[in-house]
PDB file of N, CA and C in Angstrom:
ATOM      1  N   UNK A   1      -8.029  12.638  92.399  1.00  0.00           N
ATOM      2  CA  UNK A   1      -7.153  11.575  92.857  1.00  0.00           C
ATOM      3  C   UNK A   1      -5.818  12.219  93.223  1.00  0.00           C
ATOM      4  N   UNK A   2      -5.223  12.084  94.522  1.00  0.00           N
ATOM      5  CA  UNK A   2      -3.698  12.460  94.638  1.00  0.00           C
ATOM      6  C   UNK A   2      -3.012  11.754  94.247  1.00  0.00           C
ATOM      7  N   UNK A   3      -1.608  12.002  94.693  1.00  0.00           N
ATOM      8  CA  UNK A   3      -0.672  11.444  94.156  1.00  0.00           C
ATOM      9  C   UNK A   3      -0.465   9.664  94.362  1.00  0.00           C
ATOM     10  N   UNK A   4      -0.410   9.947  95.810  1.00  0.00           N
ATOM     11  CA  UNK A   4      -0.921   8.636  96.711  1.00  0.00           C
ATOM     12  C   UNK A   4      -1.756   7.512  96.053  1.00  0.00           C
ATOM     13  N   UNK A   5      -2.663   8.154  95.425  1.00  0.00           N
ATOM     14  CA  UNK A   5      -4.043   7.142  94.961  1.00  0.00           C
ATOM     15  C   UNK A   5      -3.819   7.030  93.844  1.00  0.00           C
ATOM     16  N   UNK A   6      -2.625   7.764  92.815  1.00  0.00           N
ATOM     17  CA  UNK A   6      -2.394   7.635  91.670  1.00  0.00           C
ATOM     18  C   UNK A   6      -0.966   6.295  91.740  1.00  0.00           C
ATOM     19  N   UNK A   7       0.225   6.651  92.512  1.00  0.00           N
ATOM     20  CA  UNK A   7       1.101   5.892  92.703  1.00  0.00           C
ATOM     21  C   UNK A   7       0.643   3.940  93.218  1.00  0.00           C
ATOM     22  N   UNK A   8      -0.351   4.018  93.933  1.00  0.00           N
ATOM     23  CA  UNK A   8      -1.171   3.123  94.571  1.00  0.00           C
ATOM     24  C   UNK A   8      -1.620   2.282  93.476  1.00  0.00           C
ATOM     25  N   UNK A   9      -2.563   2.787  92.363  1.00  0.00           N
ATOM     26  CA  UNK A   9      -3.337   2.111  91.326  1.00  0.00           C
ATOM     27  C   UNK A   9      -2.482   1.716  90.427  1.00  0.00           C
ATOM     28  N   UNK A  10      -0.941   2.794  90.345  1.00  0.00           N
ATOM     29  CA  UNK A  10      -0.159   2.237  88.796  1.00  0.00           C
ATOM     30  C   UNK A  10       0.578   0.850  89.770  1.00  0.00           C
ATOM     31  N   UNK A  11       0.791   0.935  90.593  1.00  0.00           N
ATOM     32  CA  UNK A  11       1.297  -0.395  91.648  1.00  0.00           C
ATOM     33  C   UNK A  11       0.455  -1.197  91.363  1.00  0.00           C
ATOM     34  N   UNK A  12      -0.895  -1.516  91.602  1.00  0.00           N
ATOM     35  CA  UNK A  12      -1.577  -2.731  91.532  1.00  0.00           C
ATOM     36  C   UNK A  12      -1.325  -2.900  90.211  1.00  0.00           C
ATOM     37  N   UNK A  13      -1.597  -1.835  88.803  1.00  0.00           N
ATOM     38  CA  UNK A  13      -1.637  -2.221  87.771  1.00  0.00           C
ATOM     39  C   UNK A  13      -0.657  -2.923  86.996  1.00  0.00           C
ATOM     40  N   UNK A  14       0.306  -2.857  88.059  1.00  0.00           N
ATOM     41  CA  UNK A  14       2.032  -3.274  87.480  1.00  0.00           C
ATOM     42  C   UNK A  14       1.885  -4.905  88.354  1.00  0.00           C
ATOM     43  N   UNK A  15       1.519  -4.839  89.184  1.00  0.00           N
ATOM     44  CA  UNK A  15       1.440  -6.092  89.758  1.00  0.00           C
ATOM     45  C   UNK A  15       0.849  -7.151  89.184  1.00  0.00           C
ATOM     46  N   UNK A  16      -1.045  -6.949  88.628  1.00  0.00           N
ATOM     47  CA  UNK A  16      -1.861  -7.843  87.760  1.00  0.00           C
ATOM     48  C   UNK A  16      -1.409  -8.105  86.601  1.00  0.00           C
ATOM     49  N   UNK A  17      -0.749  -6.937  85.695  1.00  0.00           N
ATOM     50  CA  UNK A  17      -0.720  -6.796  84.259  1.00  0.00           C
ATOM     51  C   UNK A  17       0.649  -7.133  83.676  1.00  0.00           C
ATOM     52  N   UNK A  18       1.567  -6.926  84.726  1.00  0.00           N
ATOM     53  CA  UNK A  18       2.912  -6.781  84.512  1.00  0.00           C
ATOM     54  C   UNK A  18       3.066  -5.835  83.668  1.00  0.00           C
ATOM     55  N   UNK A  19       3.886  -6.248  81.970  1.00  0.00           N
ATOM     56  CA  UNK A  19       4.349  -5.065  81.278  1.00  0.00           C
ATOM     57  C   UNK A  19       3.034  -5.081  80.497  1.00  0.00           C
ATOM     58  N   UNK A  20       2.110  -5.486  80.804  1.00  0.00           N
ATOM     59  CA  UNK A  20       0.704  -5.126  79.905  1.00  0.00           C
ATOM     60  C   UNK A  20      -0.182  -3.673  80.772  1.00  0.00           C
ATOM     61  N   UNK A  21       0.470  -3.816  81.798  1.00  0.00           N
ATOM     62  CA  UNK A  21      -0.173  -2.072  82.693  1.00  0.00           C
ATOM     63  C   UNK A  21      -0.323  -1.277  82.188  1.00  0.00           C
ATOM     64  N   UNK A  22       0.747  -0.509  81.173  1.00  0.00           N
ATOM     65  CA  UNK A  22       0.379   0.808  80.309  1.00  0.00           C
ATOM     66  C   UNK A  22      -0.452   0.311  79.490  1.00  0.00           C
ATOM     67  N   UNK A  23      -0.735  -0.772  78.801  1.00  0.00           N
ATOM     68  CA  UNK A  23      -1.769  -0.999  77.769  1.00  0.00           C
ATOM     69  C   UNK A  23      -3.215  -0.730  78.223  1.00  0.00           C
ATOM     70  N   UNK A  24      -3.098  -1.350  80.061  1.00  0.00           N
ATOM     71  CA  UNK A  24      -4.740  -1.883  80.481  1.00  0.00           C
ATOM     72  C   UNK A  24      -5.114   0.111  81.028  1.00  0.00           C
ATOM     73  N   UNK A  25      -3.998   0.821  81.241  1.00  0.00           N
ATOM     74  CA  UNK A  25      -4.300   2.335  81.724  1.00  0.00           C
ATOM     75  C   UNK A  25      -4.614   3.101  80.482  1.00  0.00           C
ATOM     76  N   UNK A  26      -3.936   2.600  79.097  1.00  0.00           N
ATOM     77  CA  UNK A  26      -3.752   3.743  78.483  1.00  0.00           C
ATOM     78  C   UNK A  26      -5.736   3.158  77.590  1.00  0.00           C
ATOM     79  N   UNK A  27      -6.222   2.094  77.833  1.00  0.00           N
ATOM     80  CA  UNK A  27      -7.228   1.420  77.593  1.00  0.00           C
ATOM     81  C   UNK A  27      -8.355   2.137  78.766  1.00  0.00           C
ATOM     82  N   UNK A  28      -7.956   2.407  79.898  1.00  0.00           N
ATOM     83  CA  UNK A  28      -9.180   3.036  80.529  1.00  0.00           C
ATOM     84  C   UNK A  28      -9.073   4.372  79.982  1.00  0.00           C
ATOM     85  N   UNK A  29      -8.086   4.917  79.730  1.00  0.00           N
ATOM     86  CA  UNK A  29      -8.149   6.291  79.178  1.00  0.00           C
ATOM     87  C   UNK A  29      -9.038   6.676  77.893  1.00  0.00           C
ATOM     88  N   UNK A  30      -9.022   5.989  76.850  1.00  0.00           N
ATOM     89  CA  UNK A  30      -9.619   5.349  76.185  1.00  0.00           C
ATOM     90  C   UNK A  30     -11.220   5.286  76.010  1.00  0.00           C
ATOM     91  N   UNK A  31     -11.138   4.517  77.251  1.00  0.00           N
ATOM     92  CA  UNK A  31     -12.938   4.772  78.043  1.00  0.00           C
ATOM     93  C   UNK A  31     -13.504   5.707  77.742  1.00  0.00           C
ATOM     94  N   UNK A  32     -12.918   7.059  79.049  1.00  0.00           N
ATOM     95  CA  UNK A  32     -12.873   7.681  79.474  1.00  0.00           C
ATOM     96  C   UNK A  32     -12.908   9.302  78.036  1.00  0.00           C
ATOM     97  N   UNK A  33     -12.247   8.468  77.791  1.00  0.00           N
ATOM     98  CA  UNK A  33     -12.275   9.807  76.704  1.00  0.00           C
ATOM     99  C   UNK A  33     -13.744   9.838  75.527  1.00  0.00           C
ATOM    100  N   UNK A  34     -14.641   8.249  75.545  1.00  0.00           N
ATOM    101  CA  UNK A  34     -15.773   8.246  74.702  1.00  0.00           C
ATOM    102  C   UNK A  34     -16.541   8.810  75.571  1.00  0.00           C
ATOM    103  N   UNK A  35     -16.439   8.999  76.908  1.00  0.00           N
ATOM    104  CA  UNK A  35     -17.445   9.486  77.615  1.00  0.00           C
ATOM    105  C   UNK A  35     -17.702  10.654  77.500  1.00  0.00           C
ATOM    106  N   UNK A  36     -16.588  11.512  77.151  1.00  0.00           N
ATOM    107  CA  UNK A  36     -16.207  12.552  76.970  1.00  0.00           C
ATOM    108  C   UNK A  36     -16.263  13.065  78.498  1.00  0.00           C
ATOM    109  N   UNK A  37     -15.443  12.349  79.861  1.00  0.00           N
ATOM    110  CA  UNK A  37     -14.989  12.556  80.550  1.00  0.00           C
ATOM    111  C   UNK A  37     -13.389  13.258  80.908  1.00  0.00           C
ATOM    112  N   UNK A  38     -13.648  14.811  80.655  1.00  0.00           N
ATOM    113  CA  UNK A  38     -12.228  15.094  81.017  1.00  0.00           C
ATOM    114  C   UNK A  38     -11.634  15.037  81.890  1.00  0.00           C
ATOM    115  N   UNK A  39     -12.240  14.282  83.794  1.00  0.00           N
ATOM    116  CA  UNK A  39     -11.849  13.923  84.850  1.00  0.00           C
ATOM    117  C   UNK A  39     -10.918  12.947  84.576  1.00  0.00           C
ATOM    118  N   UNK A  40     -12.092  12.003  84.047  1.00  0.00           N
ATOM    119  CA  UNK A  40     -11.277  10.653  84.515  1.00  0.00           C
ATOM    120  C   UNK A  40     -10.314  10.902  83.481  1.00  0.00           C
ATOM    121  N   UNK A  41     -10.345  11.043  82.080  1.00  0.00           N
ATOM    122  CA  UNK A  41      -9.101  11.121  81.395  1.00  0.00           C
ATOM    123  C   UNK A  41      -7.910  11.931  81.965  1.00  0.00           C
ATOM    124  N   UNK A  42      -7.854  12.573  82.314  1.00  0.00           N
ATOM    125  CA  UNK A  42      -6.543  13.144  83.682  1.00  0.00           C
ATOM    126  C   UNK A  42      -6.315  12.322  84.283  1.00  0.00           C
ATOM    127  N   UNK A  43      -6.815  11.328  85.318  1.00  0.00           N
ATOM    128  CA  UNK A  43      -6.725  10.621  86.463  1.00  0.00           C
ATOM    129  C   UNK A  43      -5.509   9.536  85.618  1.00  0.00           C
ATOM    130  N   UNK A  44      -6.495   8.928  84.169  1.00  0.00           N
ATOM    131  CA  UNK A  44      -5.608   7.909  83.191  1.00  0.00           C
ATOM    132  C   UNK A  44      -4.460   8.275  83.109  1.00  0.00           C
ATOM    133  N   UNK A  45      -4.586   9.347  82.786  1.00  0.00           N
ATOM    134  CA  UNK A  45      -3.010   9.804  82.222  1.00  0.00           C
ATOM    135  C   UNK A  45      -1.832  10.377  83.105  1.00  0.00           C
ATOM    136  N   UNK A  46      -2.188  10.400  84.519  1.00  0.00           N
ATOM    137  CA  UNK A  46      -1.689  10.355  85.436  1.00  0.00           C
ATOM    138  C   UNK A  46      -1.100   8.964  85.802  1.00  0.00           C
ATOM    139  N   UNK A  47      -2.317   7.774  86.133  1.00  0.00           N
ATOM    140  CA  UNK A  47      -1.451   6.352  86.508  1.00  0.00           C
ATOM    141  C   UNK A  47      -0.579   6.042  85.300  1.00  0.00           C
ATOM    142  N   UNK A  48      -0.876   6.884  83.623  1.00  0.00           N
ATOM    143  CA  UNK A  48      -0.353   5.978  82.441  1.00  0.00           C
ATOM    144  C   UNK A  48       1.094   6.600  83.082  1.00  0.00           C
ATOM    145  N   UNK A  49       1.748   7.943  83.213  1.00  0.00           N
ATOM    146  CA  UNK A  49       2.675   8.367  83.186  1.00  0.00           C
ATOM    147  C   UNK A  49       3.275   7.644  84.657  1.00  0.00           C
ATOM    148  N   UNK A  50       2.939   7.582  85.710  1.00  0.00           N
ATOM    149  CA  UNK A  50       3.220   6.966  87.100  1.00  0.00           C
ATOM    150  C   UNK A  50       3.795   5.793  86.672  1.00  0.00           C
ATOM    151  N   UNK A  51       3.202   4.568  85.957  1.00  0.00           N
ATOM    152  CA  UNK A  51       3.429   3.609  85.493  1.00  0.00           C
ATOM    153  C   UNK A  51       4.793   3.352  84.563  1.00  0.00           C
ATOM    154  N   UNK A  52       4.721   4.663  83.846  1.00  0.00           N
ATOM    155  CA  UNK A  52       6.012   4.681  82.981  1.00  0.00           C
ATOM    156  C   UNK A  52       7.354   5.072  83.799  1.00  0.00           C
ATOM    157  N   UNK A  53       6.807   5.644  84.636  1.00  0.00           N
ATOM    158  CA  UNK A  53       8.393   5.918  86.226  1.00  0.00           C
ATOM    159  C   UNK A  53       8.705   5.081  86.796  1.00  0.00           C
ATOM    160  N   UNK A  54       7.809   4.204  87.219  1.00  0.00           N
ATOM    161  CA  UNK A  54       7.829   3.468  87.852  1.00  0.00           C
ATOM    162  C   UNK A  54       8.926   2.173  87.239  1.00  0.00           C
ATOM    163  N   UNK A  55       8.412   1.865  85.742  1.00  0.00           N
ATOM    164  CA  UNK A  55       9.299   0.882  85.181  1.00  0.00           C
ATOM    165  C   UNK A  55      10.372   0.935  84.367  1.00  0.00           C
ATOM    166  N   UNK A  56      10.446   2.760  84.358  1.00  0.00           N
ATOM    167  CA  UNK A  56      11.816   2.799  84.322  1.00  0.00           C
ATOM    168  C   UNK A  56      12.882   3.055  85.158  1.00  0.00           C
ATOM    169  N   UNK A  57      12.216   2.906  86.807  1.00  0.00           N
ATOM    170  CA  UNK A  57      12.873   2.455  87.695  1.00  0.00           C
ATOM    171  C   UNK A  57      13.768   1.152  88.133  1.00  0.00           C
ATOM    172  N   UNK A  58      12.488   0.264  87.655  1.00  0.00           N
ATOM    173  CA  UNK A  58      12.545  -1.303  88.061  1.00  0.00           C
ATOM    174  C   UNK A  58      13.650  -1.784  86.506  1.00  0.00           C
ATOM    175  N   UNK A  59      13.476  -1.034  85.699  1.00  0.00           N
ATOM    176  CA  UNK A  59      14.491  -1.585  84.797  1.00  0.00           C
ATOM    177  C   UNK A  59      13.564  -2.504  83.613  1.00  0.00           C
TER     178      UNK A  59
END
């Protein structure tokens, strides 16, 4: 996933979830980690951290 597709997903996730977004990312990570997927757990922890810039932008 680039950056693009990472910035993109923490956007929708901030949009549906509001301040529940890091919960519903840090929850796929979560997933991701019983799978014992070390992809997707990167990808998570990429939108989790995107997400956290993002709203300490917006205030």
């Amino acid at each position: 996933m680039d950056d693009c597709d990472t910035w993109s997903l923490a956007e929708q996730l901030i949009k549906q979830h509001g301040r529940n977004a890091a919960v519903v990312a840090a929850d796929k990570f979560v997933d991701f980690q019983k799978l014992g997927d070390d992809d997707g757990m990167a990808k998570w922890v990429q939108v989790l951290l995107t997400i956290r810039e993002l709203s300490k932008k917006r205030g």
